[in-house]
C-alpha atoms as a PDB file:
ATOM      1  CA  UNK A   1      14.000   4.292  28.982  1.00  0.00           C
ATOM      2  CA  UNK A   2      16.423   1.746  27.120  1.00  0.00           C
ATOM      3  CA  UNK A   3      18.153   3.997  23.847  1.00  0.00           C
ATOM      4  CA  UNK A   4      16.561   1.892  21.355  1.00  0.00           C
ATOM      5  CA  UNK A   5      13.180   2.768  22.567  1.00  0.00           C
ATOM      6  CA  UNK A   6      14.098   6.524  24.290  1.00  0.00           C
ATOM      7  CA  UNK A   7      15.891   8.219  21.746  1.00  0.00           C
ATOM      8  CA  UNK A   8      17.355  11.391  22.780  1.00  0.00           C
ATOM      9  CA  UNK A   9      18.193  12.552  18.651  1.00  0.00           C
ATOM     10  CA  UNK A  10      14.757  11.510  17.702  1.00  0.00           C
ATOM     11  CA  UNK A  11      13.121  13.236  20.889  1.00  0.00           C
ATOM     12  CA  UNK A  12      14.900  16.659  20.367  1.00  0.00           C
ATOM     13  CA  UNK A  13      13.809  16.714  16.444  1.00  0.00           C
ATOM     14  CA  UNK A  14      10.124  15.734  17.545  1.00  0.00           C
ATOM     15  CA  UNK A  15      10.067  18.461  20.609  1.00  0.00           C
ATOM     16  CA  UNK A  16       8.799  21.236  18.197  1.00  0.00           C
ATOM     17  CA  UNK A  17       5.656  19.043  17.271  1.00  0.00           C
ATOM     18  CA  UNK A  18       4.992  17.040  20.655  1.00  0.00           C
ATOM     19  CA  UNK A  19       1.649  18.622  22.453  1.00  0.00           C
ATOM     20  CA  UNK A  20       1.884  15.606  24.859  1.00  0.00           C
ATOM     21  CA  UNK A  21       3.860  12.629  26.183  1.00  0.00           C
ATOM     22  CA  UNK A  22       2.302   9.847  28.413  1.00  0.00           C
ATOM     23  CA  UNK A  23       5.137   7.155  30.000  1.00  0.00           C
ATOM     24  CA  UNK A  24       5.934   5.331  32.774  1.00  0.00           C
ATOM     25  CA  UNK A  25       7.478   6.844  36.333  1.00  0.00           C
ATOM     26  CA  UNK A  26      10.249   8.473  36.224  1.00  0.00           C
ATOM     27  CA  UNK A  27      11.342   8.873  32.216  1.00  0.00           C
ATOM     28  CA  UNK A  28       9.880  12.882  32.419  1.00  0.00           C
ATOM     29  CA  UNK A  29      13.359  13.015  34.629  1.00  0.00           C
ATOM     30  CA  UNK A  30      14.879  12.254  31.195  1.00  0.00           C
ATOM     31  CA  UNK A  31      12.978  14.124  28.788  1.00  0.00           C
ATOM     32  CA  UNK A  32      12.621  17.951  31.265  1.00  0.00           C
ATOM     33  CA  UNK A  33      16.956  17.141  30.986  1.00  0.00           C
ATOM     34  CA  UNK A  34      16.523  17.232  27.468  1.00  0.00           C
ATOM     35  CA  UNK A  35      14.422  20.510  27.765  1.00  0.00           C
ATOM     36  CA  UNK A  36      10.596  18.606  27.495  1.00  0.00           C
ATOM     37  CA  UNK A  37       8.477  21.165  29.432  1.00  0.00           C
ATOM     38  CA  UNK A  38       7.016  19.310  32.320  1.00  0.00           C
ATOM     39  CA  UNK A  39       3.755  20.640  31.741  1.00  0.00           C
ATOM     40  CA  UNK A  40       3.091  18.243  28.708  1.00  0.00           C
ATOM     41  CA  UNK A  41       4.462  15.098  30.516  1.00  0.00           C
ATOM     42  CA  UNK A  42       2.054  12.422  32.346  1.00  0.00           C
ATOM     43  CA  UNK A  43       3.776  10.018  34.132  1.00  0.00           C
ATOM     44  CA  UNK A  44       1.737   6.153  34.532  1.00  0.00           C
ATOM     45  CA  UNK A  45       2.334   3.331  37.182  1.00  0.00           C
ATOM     46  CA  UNK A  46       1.402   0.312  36.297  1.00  0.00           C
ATOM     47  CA  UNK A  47      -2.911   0.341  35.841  1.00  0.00           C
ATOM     48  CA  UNK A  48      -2.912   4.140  35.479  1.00  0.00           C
ATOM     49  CA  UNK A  49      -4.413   5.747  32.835  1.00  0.00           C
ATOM     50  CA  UNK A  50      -6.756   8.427  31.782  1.00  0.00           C
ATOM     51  CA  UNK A  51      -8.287   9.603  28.442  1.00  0.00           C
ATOM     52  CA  UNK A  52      -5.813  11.495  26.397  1.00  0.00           C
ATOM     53  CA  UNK A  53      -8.008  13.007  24.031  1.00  0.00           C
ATOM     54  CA  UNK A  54     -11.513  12.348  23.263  1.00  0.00           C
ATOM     55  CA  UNK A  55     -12.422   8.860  22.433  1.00  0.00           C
ATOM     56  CA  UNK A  56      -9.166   8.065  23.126  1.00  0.00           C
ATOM     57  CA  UNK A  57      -8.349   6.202  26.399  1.00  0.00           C
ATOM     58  CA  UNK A  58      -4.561   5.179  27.156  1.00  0.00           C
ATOM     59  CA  UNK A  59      -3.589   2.665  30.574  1.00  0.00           C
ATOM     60  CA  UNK A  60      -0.186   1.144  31.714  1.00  0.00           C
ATOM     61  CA  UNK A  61      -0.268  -1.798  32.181  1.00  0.00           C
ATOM     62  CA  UNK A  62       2.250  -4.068  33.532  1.00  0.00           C
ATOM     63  CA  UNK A  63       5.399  -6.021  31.595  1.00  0.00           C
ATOM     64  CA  UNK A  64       8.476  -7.969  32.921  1.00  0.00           C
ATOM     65  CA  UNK A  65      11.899  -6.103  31.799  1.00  0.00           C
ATOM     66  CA  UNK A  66      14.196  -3.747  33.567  1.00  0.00           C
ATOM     67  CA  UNK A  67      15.106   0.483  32.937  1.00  0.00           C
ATOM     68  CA  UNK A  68      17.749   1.831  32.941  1.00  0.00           C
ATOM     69  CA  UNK A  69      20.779   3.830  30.918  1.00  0.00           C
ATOM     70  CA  UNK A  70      24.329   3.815  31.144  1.00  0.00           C
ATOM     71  CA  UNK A  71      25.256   2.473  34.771  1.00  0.00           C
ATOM     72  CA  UNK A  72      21.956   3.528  36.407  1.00  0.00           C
ATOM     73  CA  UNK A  73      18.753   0.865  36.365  1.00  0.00           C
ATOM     74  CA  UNK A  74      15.700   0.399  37.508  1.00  0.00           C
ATOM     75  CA  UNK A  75      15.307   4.301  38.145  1.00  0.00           C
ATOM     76  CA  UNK A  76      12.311   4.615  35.985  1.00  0.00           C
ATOM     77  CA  UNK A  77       9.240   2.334  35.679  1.00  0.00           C
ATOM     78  CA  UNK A  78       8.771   0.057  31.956  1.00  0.00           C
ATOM     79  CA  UNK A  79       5.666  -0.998  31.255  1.00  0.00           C
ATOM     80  CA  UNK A  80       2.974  -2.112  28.177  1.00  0.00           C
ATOM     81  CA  UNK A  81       0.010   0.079  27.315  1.00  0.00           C
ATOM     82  CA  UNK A  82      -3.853  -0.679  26.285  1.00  0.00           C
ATOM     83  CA  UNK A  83      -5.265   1.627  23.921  1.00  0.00           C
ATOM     84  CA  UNK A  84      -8.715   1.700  23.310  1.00  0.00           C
ATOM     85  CA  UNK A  85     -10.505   4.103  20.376  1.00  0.00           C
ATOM     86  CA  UNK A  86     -12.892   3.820  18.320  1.00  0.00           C
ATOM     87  CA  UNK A  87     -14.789   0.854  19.256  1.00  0.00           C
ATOM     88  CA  UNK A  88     -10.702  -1.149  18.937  1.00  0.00           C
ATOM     89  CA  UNK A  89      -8.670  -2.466  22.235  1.00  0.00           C
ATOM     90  CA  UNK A  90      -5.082  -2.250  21.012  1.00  0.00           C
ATOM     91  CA  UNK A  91      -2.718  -3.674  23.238  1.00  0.00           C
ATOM     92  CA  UNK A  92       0.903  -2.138  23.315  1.00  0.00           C
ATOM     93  CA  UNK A  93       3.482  -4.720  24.423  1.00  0.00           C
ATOM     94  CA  UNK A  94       7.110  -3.134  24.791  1.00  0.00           C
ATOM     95  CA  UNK A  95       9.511  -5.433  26.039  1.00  0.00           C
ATOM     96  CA  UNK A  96       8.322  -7.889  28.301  1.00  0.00           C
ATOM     97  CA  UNK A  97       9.517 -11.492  29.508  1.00  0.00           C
ATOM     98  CA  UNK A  98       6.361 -14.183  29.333  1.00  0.00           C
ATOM     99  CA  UNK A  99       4.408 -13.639  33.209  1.00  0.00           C
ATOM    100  CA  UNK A 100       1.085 -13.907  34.619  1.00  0.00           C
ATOM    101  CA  UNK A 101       0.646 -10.095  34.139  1.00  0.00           C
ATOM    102  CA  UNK A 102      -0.414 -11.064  30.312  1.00  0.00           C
ATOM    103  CA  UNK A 103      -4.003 -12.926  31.959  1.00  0.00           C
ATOM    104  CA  UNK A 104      -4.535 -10.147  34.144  1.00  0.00           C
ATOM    105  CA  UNK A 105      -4.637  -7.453  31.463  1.00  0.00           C
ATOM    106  CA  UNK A 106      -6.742  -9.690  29.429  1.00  0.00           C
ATOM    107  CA  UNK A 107      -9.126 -10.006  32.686  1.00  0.00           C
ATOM    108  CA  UNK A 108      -8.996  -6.574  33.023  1.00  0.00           C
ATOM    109  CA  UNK A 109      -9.307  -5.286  28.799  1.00  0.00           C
ATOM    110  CA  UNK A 110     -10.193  -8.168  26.882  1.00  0.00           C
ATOM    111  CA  UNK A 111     -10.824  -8.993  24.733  1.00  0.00           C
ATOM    112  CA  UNK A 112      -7.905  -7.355  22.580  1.00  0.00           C
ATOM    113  CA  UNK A 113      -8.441  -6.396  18.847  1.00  0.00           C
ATOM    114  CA  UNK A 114      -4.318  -6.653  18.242  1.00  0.00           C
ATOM    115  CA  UNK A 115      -1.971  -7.428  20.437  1.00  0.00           C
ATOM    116  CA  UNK A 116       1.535  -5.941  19.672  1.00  0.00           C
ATOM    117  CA  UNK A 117       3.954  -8.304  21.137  1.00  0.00           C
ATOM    118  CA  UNK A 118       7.616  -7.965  21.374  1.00  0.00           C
ATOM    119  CA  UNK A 119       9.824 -10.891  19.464  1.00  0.00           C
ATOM    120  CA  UNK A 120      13.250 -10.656  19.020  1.00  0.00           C
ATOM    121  CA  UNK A 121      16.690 -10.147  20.807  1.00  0.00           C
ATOM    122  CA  UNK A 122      15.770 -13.232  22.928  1.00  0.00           C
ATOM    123  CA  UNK A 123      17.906 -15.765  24.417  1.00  0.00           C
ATOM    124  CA  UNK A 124      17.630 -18.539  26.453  1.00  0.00           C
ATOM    125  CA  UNK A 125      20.245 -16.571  29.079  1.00  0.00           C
ATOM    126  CA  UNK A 126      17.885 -14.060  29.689  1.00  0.00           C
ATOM    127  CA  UNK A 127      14.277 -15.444  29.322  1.00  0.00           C
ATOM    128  CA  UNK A 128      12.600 -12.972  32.101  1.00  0.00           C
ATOM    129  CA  UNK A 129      13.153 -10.203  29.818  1.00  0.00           C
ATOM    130  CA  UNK A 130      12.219 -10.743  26.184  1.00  0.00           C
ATOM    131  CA  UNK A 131       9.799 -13.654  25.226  1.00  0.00           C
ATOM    132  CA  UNK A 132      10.477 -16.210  22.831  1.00  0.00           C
ATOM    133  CA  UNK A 133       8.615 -16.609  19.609  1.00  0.00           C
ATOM    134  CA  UNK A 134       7.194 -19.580  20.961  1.00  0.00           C
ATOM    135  CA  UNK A 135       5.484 -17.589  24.077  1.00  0.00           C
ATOM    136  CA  UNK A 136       3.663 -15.268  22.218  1.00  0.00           C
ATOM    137  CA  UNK A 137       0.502 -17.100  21.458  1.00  0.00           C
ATOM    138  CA  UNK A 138       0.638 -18.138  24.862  1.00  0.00           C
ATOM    139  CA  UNK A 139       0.439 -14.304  25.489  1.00  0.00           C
ATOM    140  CA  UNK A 140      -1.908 -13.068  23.055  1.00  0.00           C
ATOM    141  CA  UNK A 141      -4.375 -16.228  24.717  1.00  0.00           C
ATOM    142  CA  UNK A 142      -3.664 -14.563  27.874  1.00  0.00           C
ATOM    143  CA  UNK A 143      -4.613 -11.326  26.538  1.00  0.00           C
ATOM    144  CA  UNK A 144      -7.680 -12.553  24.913  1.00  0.00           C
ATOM    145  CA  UNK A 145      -6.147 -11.036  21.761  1.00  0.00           C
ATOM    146  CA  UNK A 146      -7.721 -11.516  18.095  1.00  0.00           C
ATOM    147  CA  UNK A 147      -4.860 -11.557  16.534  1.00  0.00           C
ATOM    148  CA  UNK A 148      -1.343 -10.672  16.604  1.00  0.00           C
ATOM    149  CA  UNK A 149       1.631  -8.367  15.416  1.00  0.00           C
ATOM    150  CA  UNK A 150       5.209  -8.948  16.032  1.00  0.00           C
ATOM    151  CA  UNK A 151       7.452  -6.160  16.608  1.00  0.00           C
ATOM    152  CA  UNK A 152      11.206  -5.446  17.711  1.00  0.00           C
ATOM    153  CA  UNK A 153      12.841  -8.213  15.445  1.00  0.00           C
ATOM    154  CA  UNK A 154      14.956  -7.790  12.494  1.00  0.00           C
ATOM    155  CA  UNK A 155      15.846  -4.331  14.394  1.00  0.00           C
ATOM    156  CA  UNK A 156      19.084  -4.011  16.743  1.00  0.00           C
ATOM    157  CA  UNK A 157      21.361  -6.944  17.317  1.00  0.00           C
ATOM    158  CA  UNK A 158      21.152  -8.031  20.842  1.00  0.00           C
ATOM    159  CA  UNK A 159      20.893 -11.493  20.729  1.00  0.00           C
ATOM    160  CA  UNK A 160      21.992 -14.331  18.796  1.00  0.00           C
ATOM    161  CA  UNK A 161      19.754 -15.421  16.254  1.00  0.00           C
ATOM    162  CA  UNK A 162      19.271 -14.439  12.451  1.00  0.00           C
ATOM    163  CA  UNK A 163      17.359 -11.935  11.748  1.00  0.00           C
ATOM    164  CA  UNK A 164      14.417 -13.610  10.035  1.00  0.00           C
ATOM    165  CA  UNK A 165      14.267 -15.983  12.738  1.00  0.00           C
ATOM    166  CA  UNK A 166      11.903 -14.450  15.674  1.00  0.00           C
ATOM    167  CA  UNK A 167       9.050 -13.982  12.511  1.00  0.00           C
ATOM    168  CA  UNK A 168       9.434 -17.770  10.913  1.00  0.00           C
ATOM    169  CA  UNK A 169       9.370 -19.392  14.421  1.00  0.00           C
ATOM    170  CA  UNK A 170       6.182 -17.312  15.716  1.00  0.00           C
ATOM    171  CA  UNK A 171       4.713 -17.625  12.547  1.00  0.00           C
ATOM    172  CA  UNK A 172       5.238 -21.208  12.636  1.00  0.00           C
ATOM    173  CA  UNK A 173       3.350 -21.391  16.216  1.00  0.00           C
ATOM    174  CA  UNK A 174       1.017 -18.987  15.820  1.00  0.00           C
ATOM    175  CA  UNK A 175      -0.254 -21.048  12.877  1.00  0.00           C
ATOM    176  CA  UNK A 176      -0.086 -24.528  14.785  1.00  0.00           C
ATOM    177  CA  UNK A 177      -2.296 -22.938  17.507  1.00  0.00           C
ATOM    178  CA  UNK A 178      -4.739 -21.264  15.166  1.00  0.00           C
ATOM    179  CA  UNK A 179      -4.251 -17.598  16.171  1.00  0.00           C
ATOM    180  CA  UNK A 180      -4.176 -14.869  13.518  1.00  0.00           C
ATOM    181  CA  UNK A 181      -0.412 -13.486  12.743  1.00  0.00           C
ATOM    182  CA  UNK A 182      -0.183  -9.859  11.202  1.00  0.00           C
ATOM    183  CA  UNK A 183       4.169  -9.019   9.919  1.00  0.00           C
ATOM    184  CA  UNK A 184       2.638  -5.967   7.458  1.00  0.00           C
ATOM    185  CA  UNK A 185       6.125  -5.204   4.854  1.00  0.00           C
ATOM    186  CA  UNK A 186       7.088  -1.634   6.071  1.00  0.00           C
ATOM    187  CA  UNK A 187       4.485   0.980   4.981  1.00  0.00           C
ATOM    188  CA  UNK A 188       1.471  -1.678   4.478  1.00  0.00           C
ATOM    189  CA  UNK A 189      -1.765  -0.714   5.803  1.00  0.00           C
ATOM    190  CA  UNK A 190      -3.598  -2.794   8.354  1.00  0.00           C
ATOM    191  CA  UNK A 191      -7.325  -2.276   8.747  1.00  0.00           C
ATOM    192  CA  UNK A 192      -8.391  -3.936  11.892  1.00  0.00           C
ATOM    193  CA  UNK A 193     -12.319  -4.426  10.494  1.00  0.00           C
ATOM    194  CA  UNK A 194     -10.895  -6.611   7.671  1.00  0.00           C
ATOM    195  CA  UNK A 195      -7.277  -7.607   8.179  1.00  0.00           C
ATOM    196  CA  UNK A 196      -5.861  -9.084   4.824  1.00  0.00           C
ATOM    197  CA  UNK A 197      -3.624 -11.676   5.057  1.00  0.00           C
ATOM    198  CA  UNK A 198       0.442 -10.514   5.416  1.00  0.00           C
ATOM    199  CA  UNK A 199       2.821 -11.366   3.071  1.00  0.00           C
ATOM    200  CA  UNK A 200       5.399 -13.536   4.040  1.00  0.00           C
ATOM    201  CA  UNK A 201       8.639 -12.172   4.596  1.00  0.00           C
END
């Protein structure tokens, strides 16, 4: 429930079109305050799920952070999602510190077609909560994941590293341990049957 990934501006313009909302524990307490009927919200714990629409499956799945919003925490549960549809596995990261919980989802859902994995706003101060760019190919072998795509970098300034950095060092290890990196420029396409290669920021 963090603000940069629980909007309440955003969520109030998108009420008029939202049939349905599936999150973690606790965050409907959030969204029925902002007047979210509680009829459309489906709260997960971690390895809950159910299928959303047809041919459309959607599980939490566990991740290493912490909740919370102004001077409250840890009242609501985080977590990463696997999405499976149409024949794809799509893993859905959030923000997530590097833990064992990475092998178990790929136990459980592998293998992955793409793996969206957090990088960015890391520090070595806080490394239980965001990953460096260094542990993601660790986590997307974990995952049994095909190949992967960076998000939450060159975004909001938490930590202290340039902006371009989190993409050129994960880039740099993701080709030194021969896994397949995806950073699409903003609007590009990906097709998952025949991923073209990304240009290079």
């Amino acid at each position: 429930d963090h603000y940069d990934h629980l909007d309440y501006e955003t969520i109030t313009k998108l009420s008029p079109k939202i049939k349905k909302i599936y999150t973690g524990l606790g965050v409907g307490e959030h969204l029925e305050h902002w007047g979210i009927s509680p009829e459309i919200i489906t709260e997960f714990d971690w390895w809950e799920g159910e299928t959303v629409l047809p041919g459309i499956d959607l599980t939490a799945t566990p991740a290493r952070h912490f909740s919370g919003r102004g001077f409250r925490r840890n009242k609501t549960l985080w977590a990463s999602f696997v999405l499976k549809t149409g024949g794809y596995s799509i893993f859905i990261g959030g923000d997530s510190g590097y833990d064992e919980s990475f092998k178990e989802i790929g136990k459980q859902f592998g293998p992955i077609d793409m793996a969206m994995l957090e990088c960015g706003q890391y520090d070595v101060q806080w490394p239980d909560i965001h990953m460096m760019p260094e542990e993601l190919p660790q986590a997307a072998i974990d995952l049994k994941a095909k190949r992967i795509l960076p998000v939450h970098w060159a975004k909001f300034t938490l930590g202290q590293h340039a902006w371009d950095e989190p993409i050129i060092r994960v880039t740099k290890e993701s080709e030194r341990r021969n896994i397949p990196i995806l950073h699409p420029m903003i609007g590009e396409e990906i097709n998952l049957d025949d991923p073209a290669p990304s240009t290079r920021w």
